[in-house]
C-alpha atoms as a PDB file:
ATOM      1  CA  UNK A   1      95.528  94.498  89.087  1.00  0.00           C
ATOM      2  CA  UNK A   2      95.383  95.142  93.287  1.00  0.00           C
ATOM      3  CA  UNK A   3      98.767  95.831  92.938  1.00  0.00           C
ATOM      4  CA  UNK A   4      98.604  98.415  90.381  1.00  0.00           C
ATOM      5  CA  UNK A   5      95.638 100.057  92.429  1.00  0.00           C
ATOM      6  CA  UNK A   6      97.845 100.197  95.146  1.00  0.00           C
ATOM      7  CA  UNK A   7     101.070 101.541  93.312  1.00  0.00           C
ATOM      8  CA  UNK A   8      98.861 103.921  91.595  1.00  0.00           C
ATOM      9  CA  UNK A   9      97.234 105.613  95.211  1.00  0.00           C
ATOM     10  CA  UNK A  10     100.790 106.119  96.508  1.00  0.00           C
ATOM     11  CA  UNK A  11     102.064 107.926  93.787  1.00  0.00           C
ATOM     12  CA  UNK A  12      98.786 110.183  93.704  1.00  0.00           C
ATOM     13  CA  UNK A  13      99.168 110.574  97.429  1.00  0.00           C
ATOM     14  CA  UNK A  14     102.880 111.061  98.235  1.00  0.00           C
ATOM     15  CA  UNK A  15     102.678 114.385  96.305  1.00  0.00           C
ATOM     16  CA  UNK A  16      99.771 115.900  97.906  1.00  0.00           C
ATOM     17  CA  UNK A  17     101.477 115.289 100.894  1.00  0.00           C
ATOM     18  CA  UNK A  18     104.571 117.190  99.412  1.00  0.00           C
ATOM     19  CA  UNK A  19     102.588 120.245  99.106  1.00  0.00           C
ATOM     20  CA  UNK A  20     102.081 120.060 103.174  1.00  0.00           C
ATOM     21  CA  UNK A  21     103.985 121.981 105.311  1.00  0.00           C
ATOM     22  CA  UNK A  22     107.076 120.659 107.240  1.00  0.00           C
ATOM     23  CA  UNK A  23     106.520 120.906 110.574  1.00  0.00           C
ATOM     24  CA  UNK A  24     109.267 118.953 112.518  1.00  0.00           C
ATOM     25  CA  UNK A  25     113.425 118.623 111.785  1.00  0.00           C
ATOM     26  CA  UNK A  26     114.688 115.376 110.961  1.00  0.00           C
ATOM     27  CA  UNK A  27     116.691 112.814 112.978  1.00  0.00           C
ATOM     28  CA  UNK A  28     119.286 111.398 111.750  1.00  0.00           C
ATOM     29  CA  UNK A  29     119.554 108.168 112.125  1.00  0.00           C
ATOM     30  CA  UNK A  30     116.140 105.506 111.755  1.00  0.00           C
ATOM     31  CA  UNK A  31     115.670 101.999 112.976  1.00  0.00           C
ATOM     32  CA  UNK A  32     112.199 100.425 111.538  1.00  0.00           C
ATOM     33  CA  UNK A  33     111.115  96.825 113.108  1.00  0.00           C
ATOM     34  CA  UNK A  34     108.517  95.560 111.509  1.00  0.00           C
ATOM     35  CA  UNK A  35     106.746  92.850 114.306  1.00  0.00           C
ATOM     36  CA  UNK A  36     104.452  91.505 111.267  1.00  0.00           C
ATOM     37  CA  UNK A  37     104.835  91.230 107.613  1.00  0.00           C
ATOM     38  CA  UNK A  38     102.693  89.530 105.315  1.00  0.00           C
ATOM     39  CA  UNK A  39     104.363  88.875 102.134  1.00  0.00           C
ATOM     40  CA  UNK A  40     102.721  87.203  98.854  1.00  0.00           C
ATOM     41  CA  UNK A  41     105.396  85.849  96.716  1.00  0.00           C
ATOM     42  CA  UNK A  42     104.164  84.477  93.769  1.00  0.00           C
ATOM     43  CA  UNK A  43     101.811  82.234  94.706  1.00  0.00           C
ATOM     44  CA  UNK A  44     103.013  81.569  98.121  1.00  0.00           C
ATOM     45  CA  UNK A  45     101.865  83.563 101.458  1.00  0.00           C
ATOM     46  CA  UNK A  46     104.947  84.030 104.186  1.00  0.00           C
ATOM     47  CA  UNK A  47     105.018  85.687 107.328  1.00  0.00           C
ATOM     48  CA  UNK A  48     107.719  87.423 108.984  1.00  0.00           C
ATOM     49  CA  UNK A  49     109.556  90.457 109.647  1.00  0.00           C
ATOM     50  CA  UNK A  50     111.534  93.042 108.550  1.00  0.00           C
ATOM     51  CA  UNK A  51     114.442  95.562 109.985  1.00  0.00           C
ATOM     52  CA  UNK A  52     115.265  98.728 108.171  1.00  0.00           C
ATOM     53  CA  UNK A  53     118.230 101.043 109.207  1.00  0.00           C
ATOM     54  CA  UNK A  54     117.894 104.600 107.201  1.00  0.00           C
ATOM     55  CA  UNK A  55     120.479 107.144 107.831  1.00  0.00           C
ATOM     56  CA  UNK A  56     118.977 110.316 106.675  1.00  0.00           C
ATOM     57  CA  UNK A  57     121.197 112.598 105.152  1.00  0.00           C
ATOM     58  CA  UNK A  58     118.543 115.349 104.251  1.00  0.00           C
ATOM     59  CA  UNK A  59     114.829 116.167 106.150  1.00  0.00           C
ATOM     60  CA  UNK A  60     113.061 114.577 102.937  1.00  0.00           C
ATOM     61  CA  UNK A  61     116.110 111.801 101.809  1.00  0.00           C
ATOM     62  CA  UNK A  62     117.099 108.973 103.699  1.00  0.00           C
ATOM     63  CA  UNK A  63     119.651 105.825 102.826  1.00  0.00           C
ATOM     64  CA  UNK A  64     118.132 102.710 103.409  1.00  0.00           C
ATOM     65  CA  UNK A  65     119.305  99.018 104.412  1.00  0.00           C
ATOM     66  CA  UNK A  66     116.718  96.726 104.616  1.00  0.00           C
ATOM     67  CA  UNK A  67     116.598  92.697 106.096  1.00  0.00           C
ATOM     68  CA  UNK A  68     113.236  90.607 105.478  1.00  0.00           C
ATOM     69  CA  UNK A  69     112.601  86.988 106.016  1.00  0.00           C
ATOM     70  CA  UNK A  70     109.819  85.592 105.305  1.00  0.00           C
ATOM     71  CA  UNK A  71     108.439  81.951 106.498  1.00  0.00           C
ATOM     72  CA  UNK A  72     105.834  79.056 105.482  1.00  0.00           C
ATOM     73  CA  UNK A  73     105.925  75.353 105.426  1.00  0.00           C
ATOM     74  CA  UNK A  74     104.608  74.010 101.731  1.00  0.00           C
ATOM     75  CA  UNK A  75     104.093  70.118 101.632  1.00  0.00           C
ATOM     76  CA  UNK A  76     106.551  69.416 104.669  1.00  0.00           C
ATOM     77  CA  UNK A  77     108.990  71.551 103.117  1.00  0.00           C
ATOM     78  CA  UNK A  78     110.636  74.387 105.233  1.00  0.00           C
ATOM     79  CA  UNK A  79     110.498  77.642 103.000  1.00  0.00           C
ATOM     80  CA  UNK A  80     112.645  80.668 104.500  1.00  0.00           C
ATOM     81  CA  UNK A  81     113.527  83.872 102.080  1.00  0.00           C
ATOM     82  CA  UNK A  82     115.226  86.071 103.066  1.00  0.00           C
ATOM     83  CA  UNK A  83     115.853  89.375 101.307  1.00  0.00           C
ATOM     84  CA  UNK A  84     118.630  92.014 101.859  1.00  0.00           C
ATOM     85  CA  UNK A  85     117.954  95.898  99.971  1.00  0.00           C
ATOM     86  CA  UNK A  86     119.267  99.289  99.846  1.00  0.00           C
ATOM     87  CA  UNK A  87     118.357 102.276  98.125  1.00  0.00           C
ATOM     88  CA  UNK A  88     116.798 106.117  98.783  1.00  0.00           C
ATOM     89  CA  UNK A  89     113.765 106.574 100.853  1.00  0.00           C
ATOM     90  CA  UNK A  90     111.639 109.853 100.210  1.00  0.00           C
ATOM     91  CA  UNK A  91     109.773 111.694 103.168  1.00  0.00           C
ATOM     92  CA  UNK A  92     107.511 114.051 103.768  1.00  0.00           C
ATOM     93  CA  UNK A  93     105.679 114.891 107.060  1.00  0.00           C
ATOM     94  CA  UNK A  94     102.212 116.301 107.112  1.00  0.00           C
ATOM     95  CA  UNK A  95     101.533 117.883 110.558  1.00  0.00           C
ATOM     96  CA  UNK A  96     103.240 116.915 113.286  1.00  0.00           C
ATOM     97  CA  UNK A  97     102.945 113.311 113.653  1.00  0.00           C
ATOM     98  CA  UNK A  98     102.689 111.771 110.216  1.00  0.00           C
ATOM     99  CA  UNK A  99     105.198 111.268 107.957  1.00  0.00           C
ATOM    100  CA  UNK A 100     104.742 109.276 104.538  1.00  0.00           C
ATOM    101  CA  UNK A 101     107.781 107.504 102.754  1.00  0.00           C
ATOM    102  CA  UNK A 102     108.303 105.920  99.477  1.00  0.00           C
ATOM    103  CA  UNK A 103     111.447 104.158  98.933  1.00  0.00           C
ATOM    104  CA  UNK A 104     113.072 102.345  96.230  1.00  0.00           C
ATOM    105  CA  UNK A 105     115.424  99.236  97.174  1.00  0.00           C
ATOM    106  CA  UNK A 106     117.099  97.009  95.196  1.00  0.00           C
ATOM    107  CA  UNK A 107     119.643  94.036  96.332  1.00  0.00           C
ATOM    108  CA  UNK A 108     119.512  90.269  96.720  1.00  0.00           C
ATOM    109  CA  UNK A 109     117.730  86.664  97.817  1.00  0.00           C
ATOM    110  CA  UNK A 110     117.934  84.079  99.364  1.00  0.00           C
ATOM    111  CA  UNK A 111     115.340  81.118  99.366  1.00  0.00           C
ATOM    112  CA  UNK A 112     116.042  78.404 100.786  1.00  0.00           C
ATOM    113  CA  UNK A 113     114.147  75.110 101.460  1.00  0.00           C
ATOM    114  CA  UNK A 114     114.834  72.322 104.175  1.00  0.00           C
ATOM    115  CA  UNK A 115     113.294  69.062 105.430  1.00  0.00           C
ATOM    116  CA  UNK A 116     113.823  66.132 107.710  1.00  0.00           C
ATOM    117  CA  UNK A 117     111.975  62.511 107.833  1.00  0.00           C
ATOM    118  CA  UNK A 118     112.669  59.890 110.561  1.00  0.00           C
ATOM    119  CA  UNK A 119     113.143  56.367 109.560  1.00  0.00           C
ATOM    120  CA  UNK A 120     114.142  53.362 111.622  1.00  0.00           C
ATOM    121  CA  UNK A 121     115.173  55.362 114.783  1.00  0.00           C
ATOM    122  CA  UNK A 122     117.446  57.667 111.733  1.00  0.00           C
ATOM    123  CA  UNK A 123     116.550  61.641 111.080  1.00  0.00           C
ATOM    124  CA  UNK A 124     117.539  62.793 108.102  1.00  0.00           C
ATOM    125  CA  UNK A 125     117.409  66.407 106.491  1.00  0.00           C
ATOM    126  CA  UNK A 126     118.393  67.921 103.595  1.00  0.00           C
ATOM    127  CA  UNK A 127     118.278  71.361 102.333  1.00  0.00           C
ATOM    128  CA  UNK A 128     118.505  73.984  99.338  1.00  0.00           C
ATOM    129  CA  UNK A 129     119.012  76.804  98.569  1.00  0.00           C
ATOM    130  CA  UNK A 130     119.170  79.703  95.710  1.00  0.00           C
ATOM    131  CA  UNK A 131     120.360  83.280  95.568  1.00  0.00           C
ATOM    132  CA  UNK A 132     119.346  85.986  93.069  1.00  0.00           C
ATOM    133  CA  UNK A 133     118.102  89.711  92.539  1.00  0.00           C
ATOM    134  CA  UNK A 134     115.390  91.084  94.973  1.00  0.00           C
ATOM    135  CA  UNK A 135     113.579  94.990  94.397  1.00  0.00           C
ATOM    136  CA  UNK A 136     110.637  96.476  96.611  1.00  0.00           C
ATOM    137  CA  UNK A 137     108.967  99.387  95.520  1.00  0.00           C
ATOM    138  CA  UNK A 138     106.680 101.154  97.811  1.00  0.00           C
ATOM    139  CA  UNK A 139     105.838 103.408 101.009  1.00  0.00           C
ATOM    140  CA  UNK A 140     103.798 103.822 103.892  1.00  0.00           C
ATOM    141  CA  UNK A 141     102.933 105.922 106.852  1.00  0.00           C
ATOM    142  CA  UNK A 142     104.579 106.729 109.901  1.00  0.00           C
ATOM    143  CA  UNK A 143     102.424 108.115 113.093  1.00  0.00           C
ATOM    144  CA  UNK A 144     104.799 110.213 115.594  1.00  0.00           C
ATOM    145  CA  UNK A 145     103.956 108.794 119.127  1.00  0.00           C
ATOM    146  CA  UNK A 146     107.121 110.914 120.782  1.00  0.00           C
ATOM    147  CA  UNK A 147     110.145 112.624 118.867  1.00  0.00           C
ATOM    148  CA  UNK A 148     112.333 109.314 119.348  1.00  0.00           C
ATOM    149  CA  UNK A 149     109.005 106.918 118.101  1.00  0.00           C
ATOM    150  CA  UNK A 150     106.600 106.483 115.612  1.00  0.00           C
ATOM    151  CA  UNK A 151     103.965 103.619 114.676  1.00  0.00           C
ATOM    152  CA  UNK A 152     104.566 101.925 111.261  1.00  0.00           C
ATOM    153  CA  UNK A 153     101.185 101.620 109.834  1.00  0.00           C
ATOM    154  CA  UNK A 154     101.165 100.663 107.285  1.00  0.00           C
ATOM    155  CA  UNK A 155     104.076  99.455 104.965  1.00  0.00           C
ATOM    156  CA  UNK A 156     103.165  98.422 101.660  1.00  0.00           C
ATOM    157  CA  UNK A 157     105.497  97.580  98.728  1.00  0.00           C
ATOM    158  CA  UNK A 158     105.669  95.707  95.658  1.00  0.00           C
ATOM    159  CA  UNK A 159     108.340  92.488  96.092  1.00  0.00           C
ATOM    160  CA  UNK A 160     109.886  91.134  93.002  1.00  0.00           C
ATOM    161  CA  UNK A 161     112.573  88.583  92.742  1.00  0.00           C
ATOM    162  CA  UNK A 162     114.822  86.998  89.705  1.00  0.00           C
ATOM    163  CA  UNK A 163     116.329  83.564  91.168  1.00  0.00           C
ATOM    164  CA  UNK A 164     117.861  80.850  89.051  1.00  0.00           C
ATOM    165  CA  UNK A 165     116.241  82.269  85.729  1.00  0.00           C
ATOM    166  CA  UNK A 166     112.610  82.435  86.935  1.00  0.00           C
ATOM    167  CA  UNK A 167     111.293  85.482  88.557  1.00  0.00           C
ATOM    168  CA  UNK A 168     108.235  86.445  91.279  1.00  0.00           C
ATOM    169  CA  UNK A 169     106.195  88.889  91.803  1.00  0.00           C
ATOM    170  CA  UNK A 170     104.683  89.563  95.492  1.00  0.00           C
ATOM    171  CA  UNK A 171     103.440  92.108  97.681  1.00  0.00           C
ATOM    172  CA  UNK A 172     104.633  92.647 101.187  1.00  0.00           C
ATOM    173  CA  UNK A 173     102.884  94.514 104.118  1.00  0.00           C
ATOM    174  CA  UNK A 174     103.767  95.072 107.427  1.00  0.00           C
ATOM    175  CA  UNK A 175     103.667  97.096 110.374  1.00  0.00           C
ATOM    176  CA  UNK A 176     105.660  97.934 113.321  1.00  0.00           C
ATOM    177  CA  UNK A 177     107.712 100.262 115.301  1.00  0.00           C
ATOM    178  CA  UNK A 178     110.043 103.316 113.938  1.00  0.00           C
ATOM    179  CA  UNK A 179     112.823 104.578 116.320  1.00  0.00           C
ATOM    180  CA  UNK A 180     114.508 107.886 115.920  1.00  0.00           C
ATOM    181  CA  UNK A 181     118.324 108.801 116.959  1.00  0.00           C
ATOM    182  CA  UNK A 182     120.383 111.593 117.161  1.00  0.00           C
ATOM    183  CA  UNK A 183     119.736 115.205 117.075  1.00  0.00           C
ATOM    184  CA  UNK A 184     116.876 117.132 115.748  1.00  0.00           C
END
């Protein structure tokens, strides 16, 4: 039901923004780090981090690549996912410092579980893992510090995954640091 709440605000507010004027050019070329990400998958809460790369090919349409890995230790057990998505990222600035994206990425997952145990002087550790189909669905704000660097704050998409015939559905957040390359 959050989540819906949350889906539902972005889509009402992404379009009043459209209506805004455009104040600055684009840059080209993107690099978002995002220092903290909370991410609820299922019934799990991870931590992590994210890096996007979005080459933007007009001032409101970027191509995105995105790498997430999430992290959390359930009953001794090591849990890392780790998520790899592309797909188109819609802008629009407001001003001359904000910016507000939505984006749309689909790829794949990786989840993978480890553990060790010591015995008689003897480690031993074993691991597992699965791949399958990852999506995020969502947007966020950026806040222009100087041309080359914005503040992230915040990201906020809708995480689902489809690994070895069961499937997830999460929420991620984060925030961070955009940097901007190349011309504008």
């Amino acid at each position: 039901m959050k989540m819906k709440f949350v889906l539902l605000a972005m889509l009402l507010f992404i379009p009043t923004l459209a209506m805004a004027e455009e104040a600055n050019a684009h840059r080209p070329f993107e690099i978002g780090w995002n220092v903290l990400t909370y991410n609820r998958q299922g019934s799990v809460n991870l931590y992590g981090g994210d890096l996007s790369f979005t080459a933007n090919v007009k001032p409101k349409l970027g191509i995105v690549a995105d790498v997430a890995i999430s992290q959390r230790t359930v009953n001794s057990i090591d849990v890392t996912i780790t998520q790899y998505r592309f797909g188109p990222k819609f802008m629009v600035k407001s001003g001359g410092r904000i910016t507000a994206f939505t984006e749309f990425l689909a790829g794949g997952a990786r989840v993978t579980g480890s553990t060790s145990f010591t015995s008689g002087g003897t480690t031993t550790s074993a691991s597992e893992s699965a791949n399958g189909f990852s999506m995020a669905i969502g947007g966020g704000l950026d806040i222009g510090i100087k041309p080359w660097l914005a503040i992230r704050a915040p990201q906020v998409d809708y995480s689902y995954m489809h690994i070895d015939g069961g499937s997830s559905n999460g929420v991620r957040i984060g925030g961070g640091l955009l940097f901007r390359f190349g011309p504008h």
